[in-house]
Protein backbone atom coordinates (compact mmCIF):
# COMPACT_ATOMS: atom_id res chain seq x y z
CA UNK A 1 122.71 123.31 156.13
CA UNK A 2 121.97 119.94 154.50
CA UNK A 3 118.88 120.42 154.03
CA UNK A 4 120.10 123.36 152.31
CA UNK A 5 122.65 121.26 150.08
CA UNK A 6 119.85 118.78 149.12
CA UNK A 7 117.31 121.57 148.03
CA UNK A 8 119.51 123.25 146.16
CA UNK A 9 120.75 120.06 144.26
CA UNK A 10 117.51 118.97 143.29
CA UNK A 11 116.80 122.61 141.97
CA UNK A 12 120.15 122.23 139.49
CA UNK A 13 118.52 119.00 138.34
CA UNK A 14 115.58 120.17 137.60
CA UNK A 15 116.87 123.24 135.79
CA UNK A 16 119.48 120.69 134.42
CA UNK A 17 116.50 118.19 132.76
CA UNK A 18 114.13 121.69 131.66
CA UNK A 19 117.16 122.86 129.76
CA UNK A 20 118.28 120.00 128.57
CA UNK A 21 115.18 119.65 126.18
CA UNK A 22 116.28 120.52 122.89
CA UNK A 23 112.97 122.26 122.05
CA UNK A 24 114.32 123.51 118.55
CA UNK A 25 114.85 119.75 117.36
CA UNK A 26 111.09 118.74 118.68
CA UNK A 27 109.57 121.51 116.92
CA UNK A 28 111.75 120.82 113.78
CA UNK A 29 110.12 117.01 114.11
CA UNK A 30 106.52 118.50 114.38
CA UNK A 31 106.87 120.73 111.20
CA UNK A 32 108.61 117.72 109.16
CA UNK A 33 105.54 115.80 110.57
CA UNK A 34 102.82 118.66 109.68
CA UNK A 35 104.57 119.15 106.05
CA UNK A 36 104.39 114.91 105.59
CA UNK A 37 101.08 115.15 106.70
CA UNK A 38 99.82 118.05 104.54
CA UNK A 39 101.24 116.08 101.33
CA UNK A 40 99.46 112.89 102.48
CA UNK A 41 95.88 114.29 103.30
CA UNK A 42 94.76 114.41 99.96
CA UNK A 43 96.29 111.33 98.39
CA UNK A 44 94.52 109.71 101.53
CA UNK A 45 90.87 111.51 99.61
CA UNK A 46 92.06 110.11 97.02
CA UNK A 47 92.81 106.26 98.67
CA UNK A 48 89.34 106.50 100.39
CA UNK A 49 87.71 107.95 97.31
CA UNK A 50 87.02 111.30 98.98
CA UNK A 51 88.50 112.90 96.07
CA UNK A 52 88.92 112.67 92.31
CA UNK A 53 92.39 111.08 91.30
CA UNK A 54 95.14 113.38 90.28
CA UNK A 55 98.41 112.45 89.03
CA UNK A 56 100.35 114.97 89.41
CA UNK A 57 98.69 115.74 92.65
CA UNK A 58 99.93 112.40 94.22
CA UNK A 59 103.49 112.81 92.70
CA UNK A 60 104.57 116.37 94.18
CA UNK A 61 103.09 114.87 97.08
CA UNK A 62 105.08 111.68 96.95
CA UNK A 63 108.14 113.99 96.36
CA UNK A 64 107.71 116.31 99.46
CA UNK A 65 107.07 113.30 101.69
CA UNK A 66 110.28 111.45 100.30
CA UNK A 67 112.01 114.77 101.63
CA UNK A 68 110.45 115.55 104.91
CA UNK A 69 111.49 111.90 105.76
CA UNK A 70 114.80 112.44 104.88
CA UNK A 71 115.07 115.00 107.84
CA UNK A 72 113.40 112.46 110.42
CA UNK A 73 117.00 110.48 111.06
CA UNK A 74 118.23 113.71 112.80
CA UNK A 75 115.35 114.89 114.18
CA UNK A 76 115.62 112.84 117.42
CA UNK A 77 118.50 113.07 119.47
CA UNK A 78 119.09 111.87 122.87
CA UNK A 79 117.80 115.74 124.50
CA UNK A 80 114.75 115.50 122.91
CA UNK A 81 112.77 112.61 124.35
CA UNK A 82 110.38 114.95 126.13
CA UNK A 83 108.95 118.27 126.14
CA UNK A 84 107.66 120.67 123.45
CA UNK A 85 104.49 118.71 123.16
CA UNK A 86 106.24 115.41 121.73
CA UNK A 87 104.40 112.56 120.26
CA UNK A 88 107.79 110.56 120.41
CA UNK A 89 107.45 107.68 122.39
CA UNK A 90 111.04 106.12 124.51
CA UNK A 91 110.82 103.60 121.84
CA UNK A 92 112.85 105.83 119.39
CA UNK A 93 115.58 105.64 121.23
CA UNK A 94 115.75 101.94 122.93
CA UNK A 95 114.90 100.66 119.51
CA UNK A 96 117.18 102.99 117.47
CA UNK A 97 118.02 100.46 114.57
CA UNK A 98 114.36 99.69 114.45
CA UNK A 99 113.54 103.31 113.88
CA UNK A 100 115.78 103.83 111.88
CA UNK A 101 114.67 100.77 109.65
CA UNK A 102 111.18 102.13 109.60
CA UNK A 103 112.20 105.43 108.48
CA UNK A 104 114.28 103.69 105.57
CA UNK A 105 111.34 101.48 104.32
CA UNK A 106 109.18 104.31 104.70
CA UNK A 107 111.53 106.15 102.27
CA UNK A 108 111.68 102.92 100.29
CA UNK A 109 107.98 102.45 100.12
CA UNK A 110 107.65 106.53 99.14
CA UNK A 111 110.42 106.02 95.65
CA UNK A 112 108.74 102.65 94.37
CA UNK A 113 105.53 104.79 95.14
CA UNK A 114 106.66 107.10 92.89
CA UNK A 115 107.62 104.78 90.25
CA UNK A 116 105.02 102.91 90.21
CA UNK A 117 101.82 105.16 90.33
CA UNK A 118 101.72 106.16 86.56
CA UNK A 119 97.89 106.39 86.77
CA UNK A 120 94.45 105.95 88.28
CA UNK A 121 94.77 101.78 87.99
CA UNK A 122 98.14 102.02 89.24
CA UNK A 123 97.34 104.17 92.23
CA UNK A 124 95.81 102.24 94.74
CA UNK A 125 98.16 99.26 94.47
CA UNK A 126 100.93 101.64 94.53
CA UNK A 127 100.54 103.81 97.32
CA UNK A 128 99.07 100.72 99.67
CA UNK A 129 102.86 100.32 100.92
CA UNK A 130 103.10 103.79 102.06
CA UNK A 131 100.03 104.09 103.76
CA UNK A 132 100.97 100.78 105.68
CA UNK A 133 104.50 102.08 106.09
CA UNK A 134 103.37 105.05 107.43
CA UNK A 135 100.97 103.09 110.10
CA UNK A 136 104.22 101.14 110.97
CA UNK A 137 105.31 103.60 113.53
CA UNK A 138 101.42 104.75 114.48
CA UNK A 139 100.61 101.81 116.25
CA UNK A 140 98.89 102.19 119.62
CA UNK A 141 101.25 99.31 121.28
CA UNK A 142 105.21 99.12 119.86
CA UNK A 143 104.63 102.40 117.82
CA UNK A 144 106.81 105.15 117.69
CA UNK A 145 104.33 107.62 118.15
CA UNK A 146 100.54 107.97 118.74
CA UNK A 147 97.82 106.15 116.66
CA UNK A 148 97.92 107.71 113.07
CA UNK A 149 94.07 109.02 113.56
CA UNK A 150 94.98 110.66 117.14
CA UNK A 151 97.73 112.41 115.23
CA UNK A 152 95.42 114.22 112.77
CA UNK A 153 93.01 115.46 115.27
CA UNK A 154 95.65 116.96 117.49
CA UNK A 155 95.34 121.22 117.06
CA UNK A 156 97.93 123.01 115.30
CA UNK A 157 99.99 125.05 117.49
């Protein structure tokens, strides 16, 4: 009958830790992610010079990547360390000011970014913050998630 007791426990906390991944919130974090991403690929072209310089280009992208990080603060609460295919590494949550500061300069980095790229000569010196910023939390050792390159050639779902 123990035996019985003990099985059965370990199958509520099992169930318990399954269910208690809030899969909504992780894929919420991985779309915010994919739409950052998408308005960063081709100011990156541009940065590398993989792609001709376009103002306006860089500024809606600048704009949608100000938003998306907006959502991040919220995107990562306590039941959604694992699961759903998460990139998040336990760092997020032990070092929740520290996040939280990176998301804020990020943000930062993204409005001066915006204010300061007026055109092709102002670009590069402009957007250098972000790109930095944005390698903050991509680090391979004290990041918050994987490497920046591993995150690009992950599939899409």
């Amino acid at each position: 009958m123990r035996q019985f007791a003990v099985i059965v426990s370990i199958i509520v906390i099992s169930a318990t830790a399954v269910y208690g991944q809030n899969l909504d919130v992780i894929k919420q974090r991985r779309e915010t992610m994919r739409a950052i991403s998408g308005a960063s690929g081709p100011i990156w072209k541009m940065y590398t010079g993989k792609a001709p310089f376009e103002l306006a280009k860089v500024q809606s992208a600048l704009k949608t990547m100000q938003e998306q990080f907006g959502k991040f603060r919220d995107q990562f609460p306590e039941d959604s360390k694992k699961g759903g295919e998460t990139d998040a590494k336990s760092l997020i949550w032990s070092d929740r000011a520290g996040f939280n500061g990176a998301i804020d300069a990020t943000i930062a980095a993204l409005k001066k970014a915006s204010s300061a790229i007026k055109d092709e000569a102002s670009f590069k010196p402009g957007y250098k913050p972000v790109a930095e910023s944005c390698g903050g939390c991509h680090k391979v050792d004290n990041g918050y998630t994987i490497r920046l390159g591993d995150s690009f050639k992950k599939p899409e779902p």
